[in-house]
N, C-alpha and C. Protein backbone atom coordinates (compact mmCIF):
# COMPACT_ATOMS: atom_id res chain seq x y z
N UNK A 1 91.71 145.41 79.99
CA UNK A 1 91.24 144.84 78.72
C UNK A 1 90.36 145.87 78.01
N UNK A 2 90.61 145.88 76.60
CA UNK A 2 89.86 147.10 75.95
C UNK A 2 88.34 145.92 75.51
N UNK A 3 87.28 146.68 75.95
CA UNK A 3 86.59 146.41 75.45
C UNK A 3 85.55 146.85 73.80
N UNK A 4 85.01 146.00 73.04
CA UNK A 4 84.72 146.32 72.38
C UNK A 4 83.67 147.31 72.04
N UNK A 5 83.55 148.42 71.48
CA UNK A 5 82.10 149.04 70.89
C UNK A 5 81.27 148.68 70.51
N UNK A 6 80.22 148.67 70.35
CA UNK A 6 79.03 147.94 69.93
C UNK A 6 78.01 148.93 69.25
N UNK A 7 77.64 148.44 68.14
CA UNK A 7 76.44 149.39 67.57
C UNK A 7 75.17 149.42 67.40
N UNK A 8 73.99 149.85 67.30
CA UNK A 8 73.14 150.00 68.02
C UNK A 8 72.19 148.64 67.06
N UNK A 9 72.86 148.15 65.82
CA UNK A 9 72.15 147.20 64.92
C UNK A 9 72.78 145.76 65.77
N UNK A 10 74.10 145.82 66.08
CA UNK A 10 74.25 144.63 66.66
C UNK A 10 73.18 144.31 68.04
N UNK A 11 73.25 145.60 68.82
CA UNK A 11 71.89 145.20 69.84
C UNK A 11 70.60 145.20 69.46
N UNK A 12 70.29 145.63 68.00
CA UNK A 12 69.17 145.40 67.99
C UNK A 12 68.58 143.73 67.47
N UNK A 13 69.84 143.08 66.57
CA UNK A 13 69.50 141.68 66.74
C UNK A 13 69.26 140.71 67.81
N UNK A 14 69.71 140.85 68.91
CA UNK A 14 68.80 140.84 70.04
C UNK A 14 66.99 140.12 70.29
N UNK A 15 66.71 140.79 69.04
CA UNK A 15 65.04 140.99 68.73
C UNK A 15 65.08 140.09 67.58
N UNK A 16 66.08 139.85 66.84
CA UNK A 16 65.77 139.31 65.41
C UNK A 16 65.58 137.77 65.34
N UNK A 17 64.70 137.79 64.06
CA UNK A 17 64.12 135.66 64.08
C UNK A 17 65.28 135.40 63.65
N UNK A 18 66.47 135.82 62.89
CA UNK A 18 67.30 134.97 62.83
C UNK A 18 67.77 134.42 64.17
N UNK A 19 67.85 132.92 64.37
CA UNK A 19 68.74 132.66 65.82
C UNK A 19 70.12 132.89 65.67
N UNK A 20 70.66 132.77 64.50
CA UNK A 20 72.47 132.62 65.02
C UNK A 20 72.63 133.69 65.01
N UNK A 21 72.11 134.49 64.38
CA UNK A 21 72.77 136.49 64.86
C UNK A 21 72.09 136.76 66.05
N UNK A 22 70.81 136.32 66.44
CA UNK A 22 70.58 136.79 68.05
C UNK A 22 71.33 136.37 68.93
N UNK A 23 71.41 135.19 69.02
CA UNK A 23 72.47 134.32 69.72
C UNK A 23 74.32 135.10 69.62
N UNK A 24 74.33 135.42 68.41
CA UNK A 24 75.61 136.04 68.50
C UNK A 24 75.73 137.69 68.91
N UNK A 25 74.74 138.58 69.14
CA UNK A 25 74.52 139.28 69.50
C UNK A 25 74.57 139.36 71.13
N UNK A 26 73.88 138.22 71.58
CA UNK A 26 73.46 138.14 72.98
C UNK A 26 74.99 137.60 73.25
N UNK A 27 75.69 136.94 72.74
CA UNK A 27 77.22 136.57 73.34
C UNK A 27 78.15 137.47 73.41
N UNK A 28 78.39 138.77 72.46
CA UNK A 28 78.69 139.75 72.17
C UNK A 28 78.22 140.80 73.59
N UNK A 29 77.41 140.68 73.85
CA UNK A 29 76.52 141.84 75.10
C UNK A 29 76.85 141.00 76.33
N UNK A 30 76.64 139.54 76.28
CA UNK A 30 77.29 139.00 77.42
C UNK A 30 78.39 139.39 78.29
N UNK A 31 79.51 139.67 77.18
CA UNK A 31 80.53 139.51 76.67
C UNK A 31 81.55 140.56 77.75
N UNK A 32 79.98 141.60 77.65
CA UNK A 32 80.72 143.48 77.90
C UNK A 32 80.99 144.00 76.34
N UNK A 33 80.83 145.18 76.46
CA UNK A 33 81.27 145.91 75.74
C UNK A 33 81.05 147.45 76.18
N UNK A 34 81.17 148.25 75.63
CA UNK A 34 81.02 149.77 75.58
C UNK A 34 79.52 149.93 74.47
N UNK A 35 78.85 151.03 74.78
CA UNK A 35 77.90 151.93 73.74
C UNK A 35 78.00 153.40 74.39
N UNK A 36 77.22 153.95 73.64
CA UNK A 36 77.25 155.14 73.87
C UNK A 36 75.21 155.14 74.06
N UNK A 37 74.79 156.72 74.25
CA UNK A 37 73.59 157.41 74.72
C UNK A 37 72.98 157.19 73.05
N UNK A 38 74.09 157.02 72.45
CA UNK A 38 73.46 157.27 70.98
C UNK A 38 73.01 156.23 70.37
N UNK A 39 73.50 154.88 70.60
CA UNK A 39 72.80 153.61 70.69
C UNK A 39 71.75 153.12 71.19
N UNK A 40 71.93 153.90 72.84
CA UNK A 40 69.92 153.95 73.19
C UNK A 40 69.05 154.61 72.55
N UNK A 41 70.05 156.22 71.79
CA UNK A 41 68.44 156.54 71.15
C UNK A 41 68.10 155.57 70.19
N UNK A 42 69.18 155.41 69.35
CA UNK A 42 68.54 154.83 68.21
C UNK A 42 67.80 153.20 68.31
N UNK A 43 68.76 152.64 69.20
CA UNK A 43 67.51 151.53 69.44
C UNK A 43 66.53 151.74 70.00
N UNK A 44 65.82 152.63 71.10
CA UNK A 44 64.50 152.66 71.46
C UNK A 44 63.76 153.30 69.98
N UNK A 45 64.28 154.18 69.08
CA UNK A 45 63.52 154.59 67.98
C UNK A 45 63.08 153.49 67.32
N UNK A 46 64.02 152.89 66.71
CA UNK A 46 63.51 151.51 65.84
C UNK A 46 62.29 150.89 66.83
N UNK A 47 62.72 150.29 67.80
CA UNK A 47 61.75 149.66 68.98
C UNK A 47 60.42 150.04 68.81
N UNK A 48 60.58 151.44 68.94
CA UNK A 48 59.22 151.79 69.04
C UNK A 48 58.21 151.82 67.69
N UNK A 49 59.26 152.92 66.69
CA UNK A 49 58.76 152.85 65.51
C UNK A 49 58.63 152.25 64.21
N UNK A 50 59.67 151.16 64.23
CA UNK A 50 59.79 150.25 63.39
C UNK A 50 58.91 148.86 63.77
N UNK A 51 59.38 148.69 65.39
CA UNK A 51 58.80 147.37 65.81
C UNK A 51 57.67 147.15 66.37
N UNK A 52 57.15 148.29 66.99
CA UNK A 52 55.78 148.51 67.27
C UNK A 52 55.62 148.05 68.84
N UNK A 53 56.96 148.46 69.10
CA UNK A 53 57.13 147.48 70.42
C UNK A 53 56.95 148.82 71.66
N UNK A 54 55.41 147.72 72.22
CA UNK A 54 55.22 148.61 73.64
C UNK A 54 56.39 149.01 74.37
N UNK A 55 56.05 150.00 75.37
CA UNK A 55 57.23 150.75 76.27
C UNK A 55 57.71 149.42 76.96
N UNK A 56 57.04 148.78 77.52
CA UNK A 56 57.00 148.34 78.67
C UNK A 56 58.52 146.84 78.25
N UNK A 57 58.34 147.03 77.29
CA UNK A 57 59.40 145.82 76.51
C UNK A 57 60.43 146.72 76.10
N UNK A 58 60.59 147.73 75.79
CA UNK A 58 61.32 148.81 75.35
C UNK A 58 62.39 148.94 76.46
N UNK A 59 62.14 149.47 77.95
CA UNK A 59 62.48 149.49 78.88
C UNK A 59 63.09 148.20 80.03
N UNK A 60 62.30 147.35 79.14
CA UNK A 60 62.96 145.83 79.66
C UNK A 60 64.35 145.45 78.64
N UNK A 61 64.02 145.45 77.72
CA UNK A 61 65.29 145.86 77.19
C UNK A 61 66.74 147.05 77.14
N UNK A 62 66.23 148.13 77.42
CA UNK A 62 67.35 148.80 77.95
C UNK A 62 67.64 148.62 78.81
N UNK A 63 67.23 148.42 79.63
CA UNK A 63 67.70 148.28 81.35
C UNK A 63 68.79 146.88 80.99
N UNK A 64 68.33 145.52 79.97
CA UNK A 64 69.47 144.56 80.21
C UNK A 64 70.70 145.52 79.11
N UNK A 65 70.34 145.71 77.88
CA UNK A 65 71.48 146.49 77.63
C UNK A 65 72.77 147.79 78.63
N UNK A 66 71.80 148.18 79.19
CA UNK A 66 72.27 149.09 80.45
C UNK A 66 73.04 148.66 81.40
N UNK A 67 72.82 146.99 81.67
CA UNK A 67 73.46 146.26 82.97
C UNK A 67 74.48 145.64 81.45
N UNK A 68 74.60 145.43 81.05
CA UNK A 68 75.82 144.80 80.13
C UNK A 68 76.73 145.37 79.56
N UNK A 69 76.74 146.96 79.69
CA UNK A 69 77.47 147.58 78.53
C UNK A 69 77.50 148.57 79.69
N UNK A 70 78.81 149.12 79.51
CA UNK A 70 79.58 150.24 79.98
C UNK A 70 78.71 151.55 78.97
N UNK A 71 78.76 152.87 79.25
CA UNK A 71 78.25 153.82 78.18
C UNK A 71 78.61 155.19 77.97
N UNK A 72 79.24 155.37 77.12
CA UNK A 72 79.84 156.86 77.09
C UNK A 72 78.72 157.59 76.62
N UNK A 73 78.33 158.90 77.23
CA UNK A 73 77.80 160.27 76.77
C UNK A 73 78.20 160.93 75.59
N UNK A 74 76.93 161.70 74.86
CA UNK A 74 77.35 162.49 73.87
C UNK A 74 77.70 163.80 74.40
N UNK A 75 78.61 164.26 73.69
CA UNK A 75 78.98 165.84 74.33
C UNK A 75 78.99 166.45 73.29
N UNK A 76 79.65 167.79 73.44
CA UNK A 76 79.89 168.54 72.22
C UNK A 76 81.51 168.45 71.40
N UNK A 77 82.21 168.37 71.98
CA UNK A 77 83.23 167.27 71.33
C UNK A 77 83.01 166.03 71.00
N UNK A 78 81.77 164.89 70.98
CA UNK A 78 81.94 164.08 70.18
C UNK A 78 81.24 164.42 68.90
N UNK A 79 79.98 165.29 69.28
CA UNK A 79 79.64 165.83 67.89
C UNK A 79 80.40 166.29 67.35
N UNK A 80 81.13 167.32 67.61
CA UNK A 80 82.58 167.77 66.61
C UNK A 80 83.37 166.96 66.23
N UNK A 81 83.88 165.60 66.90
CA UNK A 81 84.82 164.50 65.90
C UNK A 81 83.28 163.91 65.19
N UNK A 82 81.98 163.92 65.56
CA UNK A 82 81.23 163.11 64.26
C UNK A 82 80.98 163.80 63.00
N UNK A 83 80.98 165.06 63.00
CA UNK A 83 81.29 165.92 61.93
C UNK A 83 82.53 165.78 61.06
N UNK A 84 83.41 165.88 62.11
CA UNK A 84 84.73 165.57 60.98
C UNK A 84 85.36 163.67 60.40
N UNK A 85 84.48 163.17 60.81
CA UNK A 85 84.57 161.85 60.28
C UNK A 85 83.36 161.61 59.39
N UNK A 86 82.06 162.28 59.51
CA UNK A 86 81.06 162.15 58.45
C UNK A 86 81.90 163.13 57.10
N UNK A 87 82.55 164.04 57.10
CA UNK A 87 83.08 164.62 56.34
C UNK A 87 84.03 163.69 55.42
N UNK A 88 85.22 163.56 56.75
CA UNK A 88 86.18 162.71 55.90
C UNK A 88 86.09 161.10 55.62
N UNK A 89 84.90 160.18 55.75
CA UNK A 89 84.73 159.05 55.45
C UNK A 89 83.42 158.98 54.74
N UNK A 90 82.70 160.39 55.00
CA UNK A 90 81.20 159.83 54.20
C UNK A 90 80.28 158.69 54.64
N UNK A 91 80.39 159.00 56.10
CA UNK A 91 79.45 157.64 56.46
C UNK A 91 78.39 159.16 56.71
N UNK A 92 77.38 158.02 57.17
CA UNK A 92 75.95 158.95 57.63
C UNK A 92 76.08 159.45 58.92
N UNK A 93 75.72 160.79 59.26
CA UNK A 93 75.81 161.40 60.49
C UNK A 93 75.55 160.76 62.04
N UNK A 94 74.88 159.78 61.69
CA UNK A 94 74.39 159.04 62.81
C UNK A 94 75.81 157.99 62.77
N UNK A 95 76.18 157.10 61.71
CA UNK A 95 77.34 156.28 62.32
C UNK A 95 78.41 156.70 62.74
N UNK A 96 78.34 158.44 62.25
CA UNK A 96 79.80 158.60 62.71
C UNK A 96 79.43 159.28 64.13
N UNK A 97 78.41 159.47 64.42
CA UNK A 97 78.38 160.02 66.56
C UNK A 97 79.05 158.20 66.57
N UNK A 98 78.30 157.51 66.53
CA UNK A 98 78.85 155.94 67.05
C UNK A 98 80.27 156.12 66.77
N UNK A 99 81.08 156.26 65.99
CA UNK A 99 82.41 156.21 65.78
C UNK A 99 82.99 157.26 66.37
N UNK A 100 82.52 157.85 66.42
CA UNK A 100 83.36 159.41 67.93
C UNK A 100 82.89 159.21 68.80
N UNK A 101 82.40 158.46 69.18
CA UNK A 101 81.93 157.51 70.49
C UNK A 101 83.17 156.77 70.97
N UNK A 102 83.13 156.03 69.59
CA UNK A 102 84.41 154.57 70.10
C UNK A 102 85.67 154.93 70.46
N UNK A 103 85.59 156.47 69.45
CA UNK A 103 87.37 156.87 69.71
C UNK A 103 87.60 157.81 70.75
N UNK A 104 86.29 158.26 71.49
CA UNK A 104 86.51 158.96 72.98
C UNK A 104 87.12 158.01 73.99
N UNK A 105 86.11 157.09 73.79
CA UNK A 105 86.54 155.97 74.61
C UNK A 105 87.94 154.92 74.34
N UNK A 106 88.52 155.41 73.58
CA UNK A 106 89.35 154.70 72.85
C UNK A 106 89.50 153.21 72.94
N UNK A 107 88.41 153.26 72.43
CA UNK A 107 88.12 151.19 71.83
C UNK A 107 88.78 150.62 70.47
N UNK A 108 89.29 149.92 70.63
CA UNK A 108 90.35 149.57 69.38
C UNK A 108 89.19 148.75 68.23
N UNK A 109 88.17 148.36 68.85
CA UNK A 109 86.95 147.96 67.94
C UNK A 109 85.93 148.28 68.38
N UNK A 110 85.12 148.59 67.14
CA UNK A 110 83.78 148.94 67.00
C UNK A 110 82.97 147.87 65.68
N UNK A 111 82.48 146.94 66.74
CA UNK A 111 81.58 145.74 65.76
C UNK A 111 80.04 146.43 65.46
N UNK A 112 79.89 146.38 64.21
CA UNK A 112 78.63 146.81 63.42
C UNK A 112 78.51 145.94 61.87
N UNK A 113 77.51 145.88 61.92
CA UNK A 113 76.76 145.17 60.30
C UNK A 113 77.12 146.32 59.53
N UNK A 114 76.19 147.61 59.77
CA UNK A 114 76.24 148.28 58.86
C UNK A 114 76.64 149.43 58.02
N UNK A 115 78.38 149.85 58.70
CA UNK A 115 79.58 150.30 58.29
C UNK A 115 80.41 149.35 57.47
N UNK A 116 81.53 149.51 57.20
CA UNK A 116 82.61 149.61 56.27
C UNK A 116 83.54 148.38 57.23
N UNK A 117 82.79 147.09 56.83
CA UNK A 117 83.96 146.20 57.78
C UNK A 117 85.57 146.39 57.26
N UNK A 118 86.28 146.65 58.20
CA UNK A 118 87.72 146.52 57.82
C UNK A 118 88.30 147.99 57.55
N UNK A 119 87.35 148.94 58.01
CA UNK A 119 88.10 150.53 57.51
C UNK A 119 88.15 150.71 59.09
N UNK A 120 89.68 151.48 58.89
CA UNK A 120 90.22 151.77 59.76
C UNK A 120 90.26 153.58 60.13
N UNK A 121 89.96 154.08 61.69
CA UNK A 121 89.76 155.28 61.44
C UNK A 121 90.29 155.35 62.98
N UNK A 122 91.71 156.89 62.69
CA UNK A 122 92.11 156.66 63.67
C UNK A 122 92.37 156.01 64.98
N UNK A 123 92.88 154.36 64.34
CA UNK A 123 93.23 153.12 65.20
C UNK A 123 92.19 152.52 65.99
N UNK A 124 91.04 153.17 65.04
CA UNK A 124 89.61 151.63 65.63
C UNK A 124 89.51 151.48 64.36
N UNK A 125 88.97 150.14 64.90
CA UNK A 125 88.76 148.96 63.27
C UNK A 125 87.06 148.62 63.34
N UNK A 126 86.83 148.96 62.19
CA UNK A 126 85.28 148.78 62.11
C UNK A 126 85.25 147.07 61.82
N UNK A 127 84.49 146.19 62.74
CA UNK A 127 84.57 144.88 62.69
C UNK A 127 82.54 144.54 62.48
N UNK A 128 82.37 143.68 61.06
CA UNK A 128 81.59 142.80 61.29
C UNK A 128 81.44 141.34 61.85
N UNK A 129 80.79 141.41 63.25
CA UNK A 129 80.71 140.44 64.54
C UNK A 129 79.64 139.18 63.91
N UNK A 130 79.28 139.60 62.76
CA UNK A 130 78.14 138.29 62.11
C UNK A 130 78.95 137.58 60.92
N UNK A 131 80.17 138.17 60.28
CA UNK A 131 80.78 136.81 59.38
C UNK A 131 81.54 136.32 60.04
């Protein structure tokens, strides 16, 4: 079974007062999925610097993300396909490591809020998991 990709905003609702996107977040991570190294950075960044959130919660949280999600490494070939997909789609350098993430791993979806629901890039489908 291919599992899905996950991006680092869908785990970060997780944390959010909305209930039905945490709740759908946490069913989503239940669920399994794949992330990558690049989803931990960027969620411990927000964590820390957006949310003000001690280590000690920081680390309680990765560790359950960690036990739920499979996780591919960044290498230097995925930076080289995130270059050539920030090029040819114009997303921001950071979504496209997540998207040369998904297609190392070859995940037929990658659910995120805050990409291009419904664009298709070399046979992964960018899916929003909250409409």
């Amino acid at each position: 079974m291919n599992k899905p990709f996950i991006d680092s905003n869908v785990v970060l609702y997780l944390l959010s007062g909305d209930a039905a996107k945490a709740d759908r977040a946490q069913a989503l991570l239940a669920a399994g999925g794949v992330i990558s190294v690049q989803v931990l950075n960027e969620v411990t960044s927000v964590c820390l610097r957006k949310l003000k959130m001690p280590w000690q919660e920081v680390d309680a949280l990765l560790r359950a993300v960690k036990t739920a999600c499979d996780i591919v490494p960044l290498t230097v070939a995925s930076h080289e396909k995130a270059v050539e997909v920030a090029k040819r789609y114009q997303l921001s350098f950071y979504d496209a490591n997540i998207v040369a993430c998904a297609l190392s791993c070859a995940a037929l979806v990658l659910l995120s809020e805050d990409m291009h629901s419904g664009l298709l890039i070399d046979g992964l489908v960018i899916q929003n998991p909250f409409k």
